[in-house]
PDB file of N, CA and C in Angstrom:
ATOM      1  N   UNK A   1      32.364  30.132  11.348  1.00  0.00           N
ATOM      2  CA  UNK A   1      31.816  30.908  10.248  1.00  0.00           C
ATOM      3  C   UNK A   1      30.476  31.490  10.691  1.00  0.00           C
ATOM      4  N   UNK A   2      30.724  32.561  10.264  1.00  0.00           N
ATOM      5  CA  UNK A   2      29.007  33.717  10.513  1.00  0.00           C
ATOM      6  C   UNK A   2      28.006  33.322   9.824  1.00  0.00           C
ATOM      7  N   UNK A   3      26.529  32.766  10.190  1.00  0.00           N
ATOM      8  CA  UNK A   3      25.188  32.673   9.227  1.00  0.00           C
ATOM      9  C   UNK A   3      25.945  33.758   7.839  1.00  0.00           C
ATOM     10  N   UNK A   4      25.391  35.091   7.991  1.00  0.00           N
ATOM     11  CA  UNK A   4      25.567  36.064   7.308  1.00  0.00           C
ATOM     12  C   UNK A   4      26.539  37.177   7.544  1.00  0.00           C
ATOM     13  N   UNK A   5      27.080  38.100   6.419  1.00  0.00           N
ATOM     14  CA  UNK A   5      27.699  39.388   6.768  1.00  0.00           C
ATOM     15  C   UNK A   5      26.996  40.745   5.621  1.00  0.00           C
ATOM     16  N   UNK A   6      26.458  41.238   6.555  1.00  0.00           N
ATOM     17  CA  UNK A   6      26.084  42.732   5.289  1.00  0.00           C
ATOM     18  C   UNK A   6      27.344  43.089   4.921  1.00  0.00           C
ATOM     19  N   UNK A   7      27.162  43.541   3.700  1.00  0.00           N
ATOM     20  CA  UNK A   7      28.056  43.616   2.638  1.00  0.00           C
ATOM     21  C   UNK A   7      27.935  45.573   2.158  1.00  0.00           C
ATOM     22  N   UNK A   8      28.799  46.052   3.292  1.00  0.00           N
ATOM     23  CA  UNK A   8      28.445  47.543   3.175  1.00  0.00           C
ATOM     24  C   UNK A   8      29.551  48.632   2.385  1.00  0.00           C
ATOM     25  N   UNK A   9      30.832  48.066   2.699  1.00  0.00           N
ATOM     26  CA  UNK A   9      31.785  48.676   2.040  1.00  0.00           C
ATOM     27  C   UNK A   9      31.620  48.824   0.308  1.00  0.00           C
ATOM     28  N   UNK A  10      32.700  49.989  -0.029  1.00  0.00           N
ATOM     29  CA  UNK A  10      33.165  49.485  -1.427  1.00  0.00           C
ATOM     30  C   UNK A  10      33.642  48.508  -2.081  1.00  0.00           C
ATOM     31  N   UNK A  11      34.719  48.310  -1.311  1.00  0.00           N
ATOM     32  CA  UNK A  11      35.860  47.781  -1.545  1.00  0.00           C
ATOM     33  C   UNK A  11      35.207  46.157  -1.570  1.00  0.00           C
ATOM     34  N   UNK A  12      34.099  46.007  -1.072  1.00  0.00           N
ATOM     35  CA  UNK A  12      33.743  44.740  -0.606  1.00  0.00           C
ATOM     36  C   UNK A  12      32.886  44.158  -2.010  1.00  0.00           C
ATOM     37  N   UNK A  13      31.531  45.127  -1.819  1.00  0.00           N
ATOM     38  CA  UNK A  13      31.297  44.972  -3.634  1.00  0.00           C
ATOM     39  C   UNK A  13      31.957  44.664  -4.635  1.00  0.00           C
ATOM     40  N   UNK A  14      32.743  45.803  -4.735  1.00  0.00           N
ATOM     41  CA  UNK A  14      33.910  45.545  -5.706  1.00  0.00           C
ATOM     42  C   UNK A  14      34.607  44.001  -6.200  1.00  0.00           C
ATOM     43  N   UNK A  15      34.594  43.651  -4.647  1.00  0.00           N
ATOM     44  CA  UNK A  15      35.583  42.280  -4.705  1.00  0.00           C
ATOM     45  C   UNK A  15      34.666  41.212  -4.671  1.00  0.00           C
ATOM     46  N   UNK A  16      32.874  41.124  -4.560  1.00  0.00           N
ATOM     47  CA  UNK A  16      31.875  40.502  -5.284  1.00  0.00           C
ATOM     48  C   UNK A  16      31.632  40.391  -6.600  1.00  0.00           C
ATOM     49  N   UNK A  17      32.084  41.760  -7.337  1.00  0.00           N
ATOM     50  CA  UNK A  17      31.666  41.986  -8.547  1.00  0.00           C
ATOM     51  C   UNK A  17      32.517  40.885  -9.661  1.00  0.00           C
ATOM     52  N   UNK A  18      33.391  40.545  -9.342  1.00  0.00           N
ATOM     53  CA  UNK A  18      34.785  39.615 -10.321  1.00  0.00           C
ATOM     54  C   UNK A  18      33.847  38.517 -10.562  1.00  0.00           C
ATOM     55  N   UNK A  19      33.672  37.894 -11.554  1.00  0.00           N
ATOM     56  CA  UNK A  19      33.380  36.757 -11.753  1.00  0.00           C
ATOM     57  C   UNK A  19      34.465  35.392 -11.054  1.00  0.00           C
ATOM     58  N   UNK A  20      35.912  35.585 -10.872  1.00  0.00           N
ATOM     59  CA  UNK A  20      36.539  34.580 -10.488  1.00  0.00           C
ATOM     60  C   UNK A  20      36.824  34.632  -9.354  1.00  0.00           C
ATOM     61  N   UNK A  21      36.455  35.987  -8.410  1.00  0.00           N
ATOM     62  CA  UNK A  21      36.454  35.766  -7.275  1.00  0.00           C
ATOM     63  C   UNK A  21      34.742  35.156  -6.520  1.00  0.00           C
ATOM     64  N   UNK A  22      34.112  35.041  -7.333  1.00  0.00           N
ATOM     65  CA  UNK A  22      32.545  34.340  -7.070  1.00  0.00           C
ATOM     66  C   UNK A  22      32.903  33.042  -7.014  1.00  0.00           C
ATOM     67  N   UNK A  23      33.617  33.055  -7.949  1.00  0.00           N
ATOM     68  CA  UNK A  23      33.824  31.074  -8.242  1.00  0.00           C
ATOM     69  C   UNK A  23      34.820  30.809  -6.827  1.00  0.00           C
ATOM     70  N   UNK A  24      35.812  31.551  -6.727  1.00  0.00           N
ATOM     71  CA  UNK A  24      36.787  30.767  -5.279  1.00  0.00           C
ATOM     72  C   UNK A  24      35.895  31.005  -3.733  1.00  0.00           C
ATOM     73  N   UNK A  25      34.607  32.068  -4.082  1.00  0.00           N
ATOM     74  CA  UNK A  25      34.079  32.171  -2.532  1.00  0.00           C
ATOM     75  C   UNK A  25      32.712  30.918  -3.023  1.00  0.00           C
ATOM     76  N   UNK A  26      32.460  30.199  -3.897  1.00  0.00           N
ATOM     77  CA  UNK A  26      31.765  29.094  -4.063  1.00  0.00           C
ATOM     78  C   UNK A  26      32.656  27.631  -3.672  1.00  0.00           C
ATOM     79  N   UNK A  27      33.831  27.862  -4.440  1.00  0.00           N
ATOM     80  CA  UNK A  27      34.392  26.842  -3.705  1.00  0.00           C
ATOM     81  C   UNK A  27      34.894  26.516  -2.047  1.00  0.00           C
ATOM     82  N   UNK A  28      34.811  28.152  -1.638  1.00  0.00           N
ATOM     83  CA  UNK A  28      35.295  27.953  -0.153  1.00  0.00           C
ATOM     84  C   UNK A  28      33.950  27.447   0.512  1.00  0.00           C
ATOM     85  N   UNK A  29      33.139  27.843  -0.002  1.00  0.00           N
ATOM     86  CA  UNK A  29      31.468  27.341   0.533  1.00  0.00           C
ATOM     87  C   UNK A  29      31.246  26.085   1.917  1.00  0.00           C
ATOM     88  N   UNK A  30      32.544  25.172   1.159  1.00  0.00           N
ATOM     89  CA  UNK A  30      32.334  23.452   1.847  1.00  0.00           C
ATOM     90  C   UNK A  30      33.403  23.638   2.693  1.00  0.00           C
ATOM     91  N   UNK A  31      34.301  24.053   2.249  1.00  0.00           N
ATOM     92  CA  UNK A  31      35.747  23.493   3.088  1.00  0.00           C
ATOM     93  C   UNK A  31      36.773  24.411   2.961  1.00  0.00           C
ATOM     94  N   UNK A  32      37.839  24.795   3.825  1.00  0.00           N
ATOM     95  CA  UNK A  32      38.881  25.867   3.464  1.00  0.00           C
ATOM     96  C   UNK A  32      39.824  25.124   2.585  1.00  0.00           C
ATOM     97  N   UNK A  33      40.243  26.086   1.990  1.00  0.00           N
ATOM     98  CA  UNK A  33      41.270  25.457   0.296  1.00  0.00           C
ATOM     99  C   UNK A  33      42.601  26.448   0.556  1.00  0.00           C
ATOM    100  N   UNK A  34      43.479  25.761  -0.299  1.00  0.00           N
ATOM    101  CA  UNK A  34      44.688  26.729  -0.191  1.00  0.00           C
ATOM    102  C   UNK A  34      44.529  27.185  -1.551  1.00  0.00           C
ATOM    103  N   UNK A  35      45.574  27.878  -1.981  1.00  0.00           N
ATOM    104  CA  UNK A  35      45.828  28.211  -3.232  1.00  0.00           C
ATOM    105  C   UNK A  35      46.113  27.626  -3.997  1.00  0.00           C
ATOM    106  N   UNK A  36      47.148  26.852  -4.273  1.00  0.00           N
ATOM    107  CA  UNK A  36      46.905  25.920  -4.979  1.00  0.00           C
ATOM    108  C   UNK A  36      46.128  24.764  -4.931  1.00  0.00           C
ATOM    109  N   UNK A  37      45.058  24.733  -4.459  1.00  0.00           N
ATOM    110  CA  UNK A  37      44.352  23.586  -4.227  1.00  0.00           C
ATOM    111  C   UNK A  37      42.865  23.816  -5.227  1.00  0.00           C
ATOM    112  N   UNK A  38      42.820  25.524  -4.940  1.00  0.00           N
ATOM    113  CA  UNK A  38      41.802  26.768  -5.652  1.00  0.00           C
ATOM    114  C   UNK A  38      42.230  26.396  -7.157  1.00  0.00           C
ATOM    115  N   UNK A  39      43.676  26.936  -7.249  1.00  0.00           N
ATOM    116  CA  UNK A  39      43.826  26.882  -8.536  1.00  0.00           C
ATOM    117  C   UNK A  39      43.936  25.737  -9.297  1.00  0.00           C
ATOM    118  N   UNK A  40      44.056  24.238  -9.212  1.00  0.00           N
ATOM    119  CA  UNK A  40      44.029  23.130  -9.696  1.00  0.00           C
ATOM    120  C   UNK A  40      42.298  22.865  -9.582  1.00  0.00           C
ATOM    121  N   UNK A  41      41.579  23.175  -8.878  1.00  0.00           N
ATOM    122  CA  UNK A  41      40.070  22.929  -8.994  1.00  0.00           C
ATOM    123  C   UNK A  41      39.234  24.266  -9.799  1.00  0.00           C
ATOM    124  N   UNK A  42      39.489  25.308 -10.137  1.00  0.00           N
ATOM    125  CA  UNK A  42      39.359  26.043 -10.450  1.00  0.00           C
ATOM    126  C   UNK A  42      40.059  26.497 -12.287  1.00  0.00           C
ATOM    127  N   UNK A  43      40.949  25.692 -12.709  1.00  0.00           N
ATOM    128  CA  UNK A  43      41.741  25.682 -13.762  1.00  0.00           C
ATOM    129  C   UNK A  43      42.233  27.071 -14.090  1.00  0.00           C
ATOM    130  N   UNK A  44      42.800  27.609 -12.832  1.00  0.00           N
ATOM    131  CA  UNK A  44      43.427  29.144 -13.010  1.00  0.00           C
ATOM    132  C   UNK A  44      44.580  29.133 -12.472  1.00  0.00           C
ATOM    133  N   UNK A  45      45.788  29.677 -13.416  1.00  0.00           N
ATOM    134  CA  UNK A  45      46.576  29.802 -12.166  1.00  0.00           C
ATOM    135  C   UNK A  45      47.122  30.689 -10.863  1.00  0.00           C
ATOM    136  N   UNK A  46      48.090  29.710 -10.113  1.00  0.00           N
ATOM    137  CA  UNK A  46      48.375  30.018  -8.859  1.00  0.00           C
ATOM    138  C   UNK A  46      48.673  31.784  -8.619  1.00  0.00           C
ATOM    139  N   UNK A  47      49.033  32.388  -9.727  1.00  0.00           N
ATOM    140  CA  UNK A  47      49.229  33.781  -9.200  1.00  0.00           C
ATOM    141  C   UNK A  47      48.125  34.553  -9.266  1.00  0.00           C
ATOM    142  N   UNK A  48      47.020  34.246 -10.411  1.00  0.00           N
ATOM    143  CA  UNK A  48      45.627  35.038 -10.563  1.00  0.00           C
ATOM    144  C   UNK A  48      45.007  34.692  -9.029  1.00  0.00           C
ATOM    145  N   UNK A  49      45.053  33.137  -8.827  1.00  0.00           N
ATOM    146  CA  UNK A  49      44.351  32.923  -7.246  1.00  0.00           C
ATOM    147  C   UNK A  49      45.022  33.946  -6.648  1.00  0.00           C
ATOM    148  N   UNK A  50      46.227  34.070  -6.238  1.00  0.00           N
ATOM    149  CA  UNK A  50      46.586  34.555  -5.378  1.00  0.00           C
ATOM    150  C   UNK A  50      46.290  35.601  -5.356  1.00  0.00           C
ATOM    151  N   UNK A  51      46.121  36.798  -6.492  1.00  0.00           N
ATOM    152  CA  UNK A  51      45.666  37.882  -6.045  1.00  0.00           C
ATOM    153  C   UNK A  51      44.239  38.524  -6.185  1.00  0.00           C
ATOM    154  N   UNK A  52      43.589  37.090  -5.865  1.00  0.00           N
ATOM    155  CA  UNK A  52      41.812  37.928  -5.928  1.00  0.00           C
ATOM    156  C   UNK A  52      41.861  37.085  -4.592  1.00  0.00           C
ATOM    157  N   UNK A  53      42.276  36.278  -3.844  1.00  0.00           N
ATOM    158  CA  UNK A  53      42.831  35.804  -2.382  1.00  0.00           C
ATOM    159  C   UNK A  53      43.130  37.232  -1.434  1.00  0.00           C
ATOM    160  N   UNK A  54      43.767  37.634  -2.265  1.00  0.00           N
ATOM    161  CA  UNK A  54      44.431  39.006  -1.205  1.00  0.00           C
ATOM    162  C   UNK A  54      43.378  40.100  -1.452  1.00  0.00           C
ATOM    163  N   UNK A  55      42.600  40.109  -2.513  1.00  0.00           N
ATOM    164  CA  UNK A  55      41.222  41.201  -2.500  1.00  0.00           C
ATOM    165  C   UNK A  55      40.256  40.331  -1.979  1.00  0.00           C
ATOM    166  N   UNK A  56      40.192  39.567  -1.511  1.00  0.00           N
ATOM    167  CA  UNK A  56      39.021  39.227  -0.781  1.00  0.00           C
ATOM    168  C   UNK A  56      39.472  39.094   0.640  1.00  0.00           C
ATOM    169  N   UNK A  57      40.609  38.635   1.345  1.00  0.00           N
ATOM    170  CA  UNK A  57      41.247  39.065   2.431  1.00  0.00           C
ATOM    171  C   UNK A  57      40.721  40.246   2.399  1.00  0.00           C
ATOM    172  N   UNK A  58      41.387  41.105   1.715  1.00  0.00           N
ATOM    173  CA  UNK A  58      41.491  42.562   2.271  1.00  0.00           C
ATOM    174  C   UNK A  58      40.031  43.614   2.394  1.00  0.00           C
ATOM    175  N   UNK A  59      39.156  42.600   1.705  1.00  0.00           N
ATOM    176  CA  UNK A  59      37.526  43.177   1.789  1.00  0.00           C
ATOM    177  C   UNK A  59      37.247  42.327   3.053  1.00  0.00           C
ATOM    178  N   UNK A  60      37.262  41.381   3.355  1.00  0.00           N
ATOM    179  CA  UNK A  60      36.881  40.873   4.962  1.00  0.00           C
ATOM    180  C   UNK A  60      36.181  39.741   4.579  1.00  0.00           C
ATOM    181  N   UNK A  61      36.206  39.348   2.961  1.00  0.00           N
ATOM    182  CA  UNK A  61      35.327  38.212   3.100  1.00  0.00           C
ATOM    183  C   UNK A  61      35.510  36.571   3.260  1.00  0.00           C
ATOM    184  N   UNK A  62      37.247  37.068   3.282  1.00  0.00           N
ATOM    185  CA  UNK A  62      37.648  35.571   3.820  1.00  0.00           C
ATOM    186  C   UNK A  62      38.703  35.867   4.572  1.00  0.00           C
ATOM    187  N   UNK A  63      39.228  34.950   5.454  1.00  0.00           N
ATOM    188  CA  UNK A  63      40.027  34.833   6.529  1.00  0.00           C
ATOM    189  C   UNK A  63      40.843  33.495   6.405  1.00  0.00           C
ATOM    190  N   UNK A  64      42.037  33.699   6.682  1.00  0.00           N
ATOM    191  CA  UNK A  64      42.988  32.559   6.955  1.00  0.00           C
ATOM    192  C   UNK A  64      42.755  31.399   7.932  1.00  0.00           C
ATOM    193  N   UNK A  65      42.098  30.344   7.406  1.00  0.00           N
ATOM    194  CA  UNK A  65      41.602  29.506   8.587  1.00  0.00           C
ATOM    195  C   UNK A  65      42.647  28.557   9.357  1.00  0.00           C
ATOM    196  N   UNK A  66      43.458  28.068   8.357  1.00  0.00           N
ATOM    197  CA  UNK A  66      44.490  27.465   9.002  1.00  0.00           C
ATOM    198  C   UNK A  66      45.887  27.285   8.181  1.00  0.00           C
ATOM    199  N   UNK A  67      47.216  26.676   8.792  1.00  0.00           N
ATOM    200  CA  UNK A  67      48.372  27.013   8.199  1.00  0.00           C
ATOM    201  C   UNK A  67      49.137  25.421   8.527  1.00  0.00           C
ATOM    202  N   UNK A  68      49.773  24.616   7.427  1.00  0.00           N
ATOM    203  CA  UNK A  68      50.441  23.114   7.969  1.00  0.00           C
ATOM    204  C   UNK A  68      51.794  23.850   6.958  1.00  0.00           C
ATOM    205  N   UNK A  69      52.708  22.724   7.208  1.00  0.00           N
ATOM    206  CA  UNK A  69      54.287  22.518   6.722  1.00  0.00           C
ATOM    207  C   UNK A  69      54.038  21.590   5.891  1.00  0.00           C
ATOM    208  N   UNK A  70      53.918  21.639   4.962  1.00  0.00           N
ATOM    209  CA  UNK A  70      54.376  20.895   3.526  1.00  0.00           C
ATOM    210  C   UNK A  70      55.347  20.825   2.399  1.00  0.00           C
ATOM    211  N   UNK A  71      56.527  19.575   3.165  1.00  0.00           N
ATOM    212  CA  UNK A  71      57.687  20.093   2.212  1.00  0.00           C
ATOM    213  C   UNK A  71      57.849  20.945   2.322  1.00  0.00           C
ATOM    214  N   UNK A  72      58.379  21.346   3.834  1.00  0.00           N
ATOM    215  CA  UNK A  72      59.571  22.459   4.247  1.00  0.00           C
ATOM    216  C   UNK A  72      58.839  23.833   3.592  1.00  0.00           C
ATOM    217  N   UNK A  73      57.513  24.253   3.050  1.00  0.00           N
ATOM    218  CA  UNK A  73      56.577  24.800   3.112  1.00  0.00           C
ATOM    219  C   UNK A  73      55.755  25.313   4.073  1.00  0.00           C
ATOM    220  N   UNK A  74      55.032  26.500   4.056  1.00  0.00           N
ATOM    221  CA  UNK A  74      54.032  26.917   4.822  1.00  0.00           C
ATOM    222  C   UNK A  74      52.808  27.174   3.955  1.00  0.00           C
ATOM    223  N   UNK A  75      51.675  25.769   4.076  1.00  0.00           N
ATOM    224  CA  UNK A  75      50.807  26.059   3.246  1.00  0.00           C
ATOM    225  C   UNK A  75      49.344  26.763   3.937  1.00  0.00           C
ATOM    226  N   UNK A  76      48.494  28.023   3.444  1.00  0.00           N
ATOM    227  CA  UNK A  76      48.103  28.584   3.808  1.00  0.00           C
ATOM    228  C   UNK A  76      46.590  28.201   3.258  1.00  0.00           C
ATOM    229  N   UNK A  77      45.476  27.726   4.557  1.00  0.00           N
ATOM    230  CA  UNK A  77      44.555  27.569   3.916  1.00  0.00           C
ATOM    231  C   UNK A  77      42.877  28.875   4.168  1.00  0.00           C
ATOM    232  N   UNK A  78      42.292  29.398   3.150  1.00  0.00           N
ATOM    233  CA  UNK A  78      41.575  30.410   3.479  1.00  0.00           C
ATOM    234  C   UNK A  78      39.931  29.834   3.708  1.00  0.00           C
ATOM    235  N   UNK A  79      38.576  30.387   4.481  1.00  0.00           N
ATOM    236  CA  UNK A  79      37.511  30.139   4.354  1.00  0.00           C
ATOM    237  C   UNK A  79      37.147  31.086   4.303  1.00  0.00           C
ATOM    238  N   UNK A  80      35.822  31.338   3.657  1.00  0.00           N
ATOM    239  CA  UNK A  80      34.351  32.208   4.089  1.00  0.00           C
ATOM    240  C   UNK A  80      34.230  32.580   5.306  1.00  0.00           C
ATOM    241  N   UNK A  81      34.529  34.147   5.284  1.00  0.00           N
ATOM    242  CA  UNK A  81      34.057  34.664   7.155  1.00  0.00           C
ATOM    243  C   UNK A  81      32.367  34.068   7.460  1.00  0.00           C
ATOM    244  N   UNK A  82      31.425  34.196   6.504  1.00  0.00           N
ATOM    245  CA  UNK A  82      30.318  33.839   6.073  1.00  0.00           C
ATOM    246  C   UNK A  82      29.500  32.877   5.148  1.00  0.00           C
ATOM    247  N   UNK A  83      28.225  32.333   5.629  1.00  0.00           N
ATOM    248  CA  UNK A  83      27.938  31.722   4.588  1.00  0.00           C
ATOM    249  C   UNK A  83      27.315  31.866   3.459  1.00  0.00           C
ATOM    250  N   UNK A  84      26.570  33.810   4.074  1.00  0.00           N
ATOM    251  CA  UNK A  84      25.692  33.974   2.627  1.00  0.00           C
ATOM    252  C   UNK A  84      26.083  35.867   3.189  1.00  0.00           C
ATOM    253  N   UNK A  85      26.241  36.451   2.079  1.00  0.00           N
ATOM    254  CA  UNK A  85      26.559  37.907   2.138  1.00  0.00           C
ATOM    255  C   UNK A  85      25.628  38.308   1.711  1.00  0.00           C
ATOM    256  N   UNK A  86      25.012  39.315   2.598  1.00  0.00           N
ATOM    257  CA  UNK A  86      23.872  40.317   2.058  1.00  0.00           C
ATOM    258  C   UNK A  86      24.128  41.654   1.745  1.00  0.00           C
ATOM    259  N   UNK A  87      23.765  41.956   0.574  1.00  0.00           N
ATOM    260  CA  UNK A  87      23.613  43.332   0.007  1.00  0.00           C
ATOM    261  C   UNK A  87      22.827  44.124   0.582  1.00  0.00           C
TER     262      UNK A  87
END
């Protein structure tokens, strides 16, 4: 994980601006989480995670850190490219 990342795009703001995507890049803060792991600590569910997951993927501010087999599953876990984003 990067000290910092300037925060220059739109698309990137944008995907700061959500209140519930603040709360899942606070929880990634400590440790990478999957989705459902987000959404049971977070009391949201698994499909809202999932798609402020894929707007924050797709702004750059988190990355797929790692991937296990759970129950014939592929569970997908995401972190913080960074630890503090600057405006």
């Amino acid at each position: 994980m990067e000290d910092a990342l300037t925060v220059t795009r739109p698309d990137q703001l944008q995907a700061l601006g959500d209140t519930t995507r603040m709360r899942i890049l606070g929880w990634l803060s400590d440790r990478p989480a999957s989705i459902q792991e987000l959404a049971r600590g977070l009391g949201v569910p698994k499909g809202t995670v999932g798609h402020h997951i894929h707007v924050l993927e797709a702004a750059g501010l988190i990355r797929l850190a790692e991937t296990e087999q759970v129950r014939g599953v592929q569970q997908k876990r995401y972190a913080r490219v960074a630890r503090v984003f600057r405006l």
